[in-house]
C-alpha atoms as a PDB file:
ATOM      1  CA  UNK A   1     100.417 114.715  90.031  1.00  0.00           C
ATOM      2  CA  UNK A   2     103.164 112.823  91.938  1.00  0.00           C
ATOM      3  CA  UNK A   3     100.819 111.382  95.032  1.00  0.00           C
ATOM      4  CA  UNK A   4     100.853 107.376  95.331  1.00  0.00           C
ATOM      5  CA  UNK A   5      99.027 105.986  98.031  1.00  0.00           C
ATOM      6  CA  UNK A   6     102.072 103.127  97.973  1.00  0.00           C
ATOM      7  CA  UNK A   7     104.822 105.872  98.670  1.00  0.00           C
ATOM      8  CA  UNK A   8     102.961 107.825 101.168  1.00  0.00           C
ATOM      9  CA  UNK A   9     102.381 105.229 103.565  1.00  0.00           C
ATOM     10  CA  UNK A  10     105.906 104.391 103.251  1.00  0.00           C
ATOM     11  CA  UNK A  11     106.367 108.171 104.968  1.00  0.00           C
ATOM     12  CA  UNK A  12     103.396 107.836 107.158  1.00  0.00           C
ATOM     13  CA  UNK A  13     104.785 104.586 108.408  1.00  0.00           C
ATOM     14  CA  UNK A  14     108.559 105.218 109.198  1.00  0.00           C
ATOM     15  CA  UNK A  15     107.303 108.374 110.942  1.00  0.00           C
ATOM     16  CA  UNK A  16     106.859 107.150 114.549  1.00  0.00           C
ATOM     17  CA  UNK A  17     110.210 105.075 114.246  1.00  0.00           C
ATOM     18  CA  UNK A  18     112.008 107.448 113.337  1.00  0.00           C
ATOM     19  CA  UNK A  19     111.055 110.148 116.145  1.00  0.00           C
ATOM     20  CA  UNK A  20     111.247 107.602 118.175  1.00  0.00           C
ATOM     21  CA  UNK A  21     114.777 106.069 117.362  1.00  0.00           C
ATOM     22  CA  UNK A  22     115.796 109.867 117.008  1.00  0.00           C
ATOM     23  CA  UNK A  23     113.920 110.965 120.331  1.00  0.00           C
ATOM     24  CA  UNK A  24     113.467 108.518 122.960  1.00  0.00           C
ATOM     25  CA  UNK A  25     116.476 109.014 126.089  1.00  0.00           C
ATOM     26  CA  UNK A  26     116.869 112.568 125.080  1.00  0.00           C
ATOM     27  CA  UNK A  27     118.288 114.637 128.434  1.00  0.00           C
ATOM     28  CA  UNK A  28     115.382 117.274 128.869  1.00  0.00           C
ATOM     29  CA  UNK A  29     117.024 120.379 127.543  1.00  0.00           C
ATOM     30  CA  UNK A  30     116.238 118.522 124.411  1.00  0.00           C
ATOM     31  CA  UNK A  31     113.211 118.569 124.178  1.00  0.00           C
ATOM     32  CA  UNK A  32     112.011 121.583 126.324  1.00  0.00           C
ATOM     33  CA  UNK A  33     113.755 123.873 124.140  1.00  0.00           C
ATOM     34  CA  UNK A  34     111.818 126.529 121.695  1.00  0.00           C
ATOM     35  CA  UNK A  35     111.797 128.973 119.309  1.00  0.00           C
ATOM     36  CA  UNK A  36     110.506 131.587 121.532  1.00  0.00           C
ATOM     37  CA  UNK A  37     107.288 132.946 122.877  1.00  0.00           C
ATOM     38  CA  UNK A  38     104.330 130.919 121.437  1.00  0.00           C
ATOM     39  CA  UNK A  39     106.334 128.305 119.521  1.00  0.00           C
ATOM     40  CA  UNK A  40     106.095 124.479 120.660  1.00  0.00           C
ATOM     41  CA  UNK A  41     109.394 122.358 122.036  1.00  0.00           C
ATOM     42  CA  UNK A  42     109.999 118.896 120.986  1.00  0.00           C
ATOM     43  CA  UNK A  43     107.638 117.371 123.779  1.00  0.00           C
ATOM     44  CA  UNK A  44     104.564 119.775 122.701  1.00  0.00           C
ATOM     45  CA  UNK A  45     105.219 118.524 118.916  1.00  0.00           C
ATOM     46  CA  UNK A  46     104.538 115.155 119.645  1.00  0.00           C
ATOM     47  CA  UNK A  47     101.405 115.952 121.472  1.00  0.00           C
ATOM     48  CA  UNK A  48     100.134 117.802 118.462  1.00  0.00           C
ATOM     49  CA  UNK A  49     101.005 114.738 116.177  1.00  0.00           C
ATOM     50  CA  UNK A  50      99.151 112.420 118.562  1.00  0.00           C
ATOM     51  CA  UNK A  51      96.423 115.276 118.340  1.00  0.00           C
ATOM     52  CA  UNK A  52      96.159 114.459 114.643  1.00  0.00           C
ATOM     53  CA  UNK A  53      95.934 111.075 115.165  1.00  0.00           C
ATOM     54  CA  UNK A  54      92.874 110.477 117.184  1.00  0.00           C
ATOM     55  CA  UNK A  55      90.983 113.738 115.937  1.00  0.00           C
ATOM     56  CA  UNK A  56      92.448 115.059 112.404  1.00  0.00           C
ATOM     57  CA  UNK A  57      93.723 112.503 109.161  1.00  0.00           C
ATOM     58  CA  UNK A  58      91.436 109.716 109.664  1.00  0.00           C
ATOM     59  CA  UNK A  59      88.411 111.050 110.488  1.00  0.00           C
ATOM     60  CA  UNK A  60      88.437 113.551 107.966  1.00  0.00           C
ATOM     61  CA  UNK A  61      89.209 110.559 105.530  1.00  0.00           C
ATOM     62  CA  UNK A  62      86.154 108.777 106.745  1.00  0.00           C
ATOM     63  CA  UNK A  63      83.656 111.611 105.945  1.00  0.00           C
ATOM     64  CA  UNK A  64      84.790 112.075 102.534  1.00  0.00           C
ATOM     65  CA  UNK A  65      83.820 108.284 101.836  1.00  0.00           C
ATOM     66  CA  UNK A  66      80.939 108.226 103.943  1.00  0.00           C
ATOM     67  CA  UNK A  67      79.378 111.937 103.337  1.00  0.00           C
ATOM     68  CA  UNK A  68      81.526 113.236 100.965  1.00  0.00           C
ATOM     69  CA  UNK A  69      80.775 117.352 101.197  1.00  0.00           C
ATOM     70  CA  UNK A  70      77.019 116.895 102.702  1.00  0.00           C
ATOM     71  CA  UNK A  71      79.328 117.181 106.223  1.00  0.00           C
ATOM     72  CA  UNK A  72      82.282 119.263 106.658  1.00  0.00           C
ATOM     73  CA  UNK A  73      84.699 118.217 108.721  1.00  0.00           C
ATOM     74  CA  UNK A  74      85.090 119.460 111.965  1.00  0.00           C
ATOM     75  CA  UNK A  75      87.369 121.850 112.657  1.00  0.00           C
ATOM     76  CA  UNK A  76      90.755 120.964 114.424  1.00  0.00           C
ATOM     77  CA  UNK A  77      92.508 122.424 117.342  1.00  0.00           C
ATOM     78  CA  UNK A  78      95.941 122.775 116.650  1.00  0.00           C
ATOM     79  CA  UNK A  79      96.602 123.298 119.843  1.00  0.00           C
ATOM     80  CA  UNK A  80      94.802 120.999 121.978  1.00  0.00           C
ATOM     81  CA  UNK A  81      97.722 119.336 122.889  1.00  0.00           C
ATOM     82  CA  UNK A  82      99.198 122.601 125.444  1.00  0.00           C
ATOM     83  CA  UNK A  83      96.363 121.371 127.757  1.00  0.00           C
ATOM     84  CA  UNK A  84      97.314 117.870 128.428  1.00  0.00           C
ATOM     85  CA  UNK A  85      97.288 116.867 131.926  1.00  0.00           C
ATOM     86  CA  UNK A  86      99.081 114.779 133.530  1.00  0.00           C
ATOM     87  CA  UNK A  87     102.294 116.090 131.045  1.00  0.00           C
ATOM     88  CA  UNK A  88     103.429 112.526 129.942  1.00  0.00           C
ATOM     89  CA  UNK A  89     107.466 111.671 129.306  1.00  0.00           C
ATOM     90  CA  UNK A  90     108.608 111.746 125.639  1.00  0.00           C
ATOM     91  CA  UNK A  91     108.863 107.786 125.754  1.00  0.00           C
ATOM     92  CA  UNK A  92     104.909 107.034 126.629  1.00  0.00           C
ATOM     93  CA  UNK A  93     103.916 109.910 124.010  1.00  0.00           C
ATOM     94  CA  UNK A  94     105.991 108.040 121.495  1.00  0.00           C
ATOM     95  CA  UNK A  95     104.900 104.814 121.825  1.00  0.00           C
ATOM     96  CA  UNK A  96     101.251 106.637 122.022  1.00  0.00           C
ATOM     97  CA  UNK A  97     102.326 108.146 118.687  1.00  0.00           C
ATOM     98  CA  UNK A  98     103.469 104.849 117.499  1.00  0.00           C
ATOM     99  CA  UNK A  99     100.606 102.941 118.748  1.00  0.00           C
ATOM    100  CA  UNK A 100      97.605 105.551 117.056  1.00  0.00           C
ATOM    101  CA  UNK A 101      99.789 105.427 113.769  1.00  0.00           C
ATOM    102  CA  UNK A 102      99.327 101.312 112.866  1.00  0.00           C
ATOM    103  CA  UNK A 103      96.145 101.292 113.523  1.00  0.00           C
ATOM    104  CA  UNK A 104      95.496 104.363 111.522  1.00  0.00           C
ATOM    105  CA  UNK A 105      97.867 103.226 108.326  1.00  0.00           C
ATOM    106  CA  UNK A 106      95.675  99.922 108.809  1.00  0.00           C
ATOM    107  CA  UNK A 107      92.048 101.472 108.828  1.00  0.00           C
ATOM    108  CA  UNK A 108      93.893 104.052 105.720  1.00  0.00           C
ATOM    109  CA  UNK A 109      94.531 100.581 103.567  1.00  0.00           C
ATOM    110  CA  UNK A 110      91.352  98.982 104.391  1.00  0.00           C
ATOM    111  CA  UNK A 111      89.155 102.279 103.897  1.00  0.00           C
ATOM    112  CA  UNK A 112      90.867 103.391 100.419  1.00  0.00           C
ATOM    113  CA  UNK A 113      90.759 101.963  97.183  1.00  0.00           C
ATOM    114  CA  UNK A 114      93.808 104.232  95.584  1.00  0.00           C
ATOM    115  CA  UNK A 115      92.141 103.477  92.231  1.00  0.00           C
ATOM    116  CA  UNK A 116      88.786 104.682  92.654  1.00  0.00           C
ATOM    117  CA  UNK A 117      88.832 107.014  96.008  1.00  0.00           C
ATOM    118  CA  UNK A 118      91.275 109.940  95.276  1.00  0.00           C
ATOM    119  CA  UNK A 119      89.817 112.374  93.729  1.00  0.00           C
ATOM    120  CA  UNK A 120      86.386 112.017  96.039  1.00  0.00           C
ATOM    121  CA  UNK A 121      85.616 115.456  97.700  1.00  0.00           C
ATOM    122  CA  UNK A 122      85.255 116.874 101.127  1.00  0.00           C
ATOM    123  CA  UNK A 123      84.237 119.927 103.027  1.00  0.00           C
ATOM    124  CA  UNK A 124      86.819 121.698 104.961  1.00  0.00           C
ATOM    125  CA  UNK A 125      85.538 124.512 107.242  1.00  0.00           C
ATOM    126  CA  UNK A 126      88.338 126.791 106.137  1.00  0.00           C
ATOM    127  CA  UNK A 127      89.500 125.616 102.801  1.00  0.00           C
ATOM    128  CA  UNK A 128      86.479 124.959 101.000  1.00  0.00           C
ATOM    129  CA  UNK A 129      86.167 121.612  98.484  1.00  0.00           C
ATOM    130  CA  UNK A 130      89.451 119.044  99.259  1.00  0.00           C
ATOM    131  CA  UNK A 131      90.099 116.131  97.573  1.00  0.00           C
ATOM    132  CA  UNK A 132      90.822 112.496  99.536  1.00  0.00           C
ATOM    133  CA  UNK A 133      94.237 112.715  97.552  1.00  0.00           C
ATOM    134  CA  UNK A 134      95.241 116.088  98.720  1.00  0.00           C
ATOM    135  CA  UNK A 135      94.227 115.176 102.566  1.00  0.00           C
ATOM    136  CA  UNK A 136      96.664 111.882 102.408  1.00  0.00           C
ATOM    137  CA  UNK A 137      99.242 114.283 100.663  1.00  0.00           C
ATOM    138  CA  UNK A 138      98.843 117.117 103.678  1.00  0.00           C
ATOM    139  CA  UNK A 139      99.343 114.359 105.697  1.00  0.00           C
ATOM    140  CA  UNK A 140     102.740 113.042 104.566  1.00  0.00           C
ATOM    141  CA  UNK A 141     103.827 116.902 104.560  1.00  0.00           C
ATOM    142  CA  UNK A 142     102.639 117.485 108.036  1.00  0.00           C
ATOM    143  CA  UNK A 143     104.907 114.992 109.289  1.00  0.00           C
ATOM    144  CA  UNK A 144     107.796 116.266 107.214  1.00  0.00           C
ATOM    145  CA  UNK A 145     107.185 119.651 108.379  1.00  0.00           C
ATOM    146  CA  UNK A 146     107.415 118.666 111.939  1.00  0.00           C
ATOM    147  CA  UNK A 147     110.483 116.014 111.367  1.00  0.00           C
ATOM    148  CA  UNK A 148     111.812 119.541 109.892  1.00  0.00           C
ATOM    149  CA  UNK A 149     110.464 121.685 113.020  1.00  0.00           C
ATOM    150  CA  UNK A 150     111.577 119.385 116.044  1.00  0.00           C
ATOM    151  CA  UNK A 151     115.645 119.329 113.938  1.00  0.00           C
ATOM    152  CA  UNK A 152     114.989 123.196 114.176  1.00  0.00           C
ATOM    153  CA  UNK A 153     114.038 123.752 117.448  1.00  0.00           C
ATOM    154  CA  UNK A 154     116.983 121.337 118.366  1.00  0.00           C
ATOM    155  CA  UNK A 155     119.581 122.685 116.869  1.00  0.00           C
ATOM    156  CA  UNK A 156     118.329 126.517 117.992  1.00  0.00           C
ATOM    157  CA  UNK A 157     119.559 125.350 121.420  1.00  0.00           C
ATOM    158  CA  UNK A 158     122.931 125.653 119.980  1.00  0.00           C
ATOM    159  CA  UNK A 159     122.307 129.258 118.456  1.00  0.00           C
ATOM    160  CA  UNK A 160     124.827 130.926 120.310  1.00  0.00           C
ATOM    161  CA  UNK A 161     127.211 128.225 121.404  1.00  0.00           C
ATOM    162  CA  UNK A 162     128.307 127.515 117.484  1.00  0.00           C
ATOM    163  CA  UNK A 163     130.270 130.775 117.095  1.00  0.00           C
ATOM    164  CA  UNK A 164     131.687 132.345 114.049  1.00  0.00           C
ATOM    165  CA  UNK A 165     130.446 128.902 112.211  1.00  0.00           C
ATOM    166  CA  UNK A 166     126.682 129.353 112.212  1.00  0.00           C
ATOM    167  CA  UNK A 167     127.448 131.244 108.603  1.00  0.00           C
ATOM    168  CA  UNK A 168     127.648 127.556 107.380  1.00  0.00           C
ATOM    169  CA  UNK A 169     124.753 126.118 109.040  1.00  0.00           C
ATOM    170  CA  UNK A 170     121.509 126.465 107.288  1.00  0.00           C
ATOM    171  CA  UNK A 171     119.559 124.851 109.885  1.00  0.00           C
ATOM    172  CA  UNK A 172     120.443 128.665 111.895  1.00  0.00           C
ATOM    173  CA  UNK A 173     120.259 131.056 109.285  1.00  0.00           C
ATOM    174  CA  UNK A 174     117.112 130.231 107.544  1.00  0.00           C
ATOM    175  CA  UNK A 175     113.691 131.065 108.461  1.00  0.00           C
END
């Protein structure tokens, strides 16, 4: 087992700066760009991670102490976010982002006792018995996994403008 609460908060907590640092001015071909028909642009990603925020990690988190598997968790829309309204620039969702992240890193290291809450249990409408440890993991790999995504969907804007060199770049060739 490799999780430590320590080391995934450091993840968890760079997150937001680092979309933001990596995001924020962006000219809109940026981050309107997709992967095609039913995939989400840079914008749409961010909604989904403020989507998590408010209705996915720390909720979930605060059944499994509370109720542990008497009440599974509710099940989450994954894409909730395509129905925002007003649409919102990339800057306020950010700073939203940024904003719902402290103060859900705070109530994660006031809630959890890494020593004794781990390996508690939870119900997951789809997955059956989870453990605290392996929601707090799925939660440092969801945010890699969409650092990974919004680099994808950024450099497939280049696709054809690269030439005879997109033989060399990964980023292209791998799906």
């Amino acid at each position: 087992m490799n999780f430590k609460m320590v080391e995934a908060i450091e993840v968890l907590e760079r997150t937001p700066q680092a979309l933001e640092y990596f995001l924020s001015g962006l000219s809109e071909g940026w981050l309107q760009g997709n992967e095609g028909e039913g995939t989400w642009n840079v914008n749409e990603v961010i909604g989904h991670l403020i989507e998590g925020e408010k209705h996915d990690w720390i909720p979930r988190l605060e059944i499994i102490l509370q109720d542990g598997e008497r009440k599974t968790f509710a099940p989450f829309d994954r894409n909730a976010h395509l129905n925002e309204k007003p649409v919102r620039s990339i800057e306020e969702k950010l700073h939203e982002f940024k904003t719902l992240r402290a103060l859900n890193i705070n109530k994660l290291k006031a809630l959890v006792d890494p020593e004794m809450d781990l390996e508690l249990t939870g119900s997951h409408p789809a997955l059956g018995t989870v453990k605290l440890r392996e929601l707090l993991s799925t939660w440092v790999v969801h945010d890699l996994t969409h650092i990974v995504q919004i680099v994808r969907v950024m450099a497939e804007r280049y696709r054809t403008d690269v030439g005879p060199w997109i033989q060399y770049l990964g980023i292209l060739t791998k799906k």
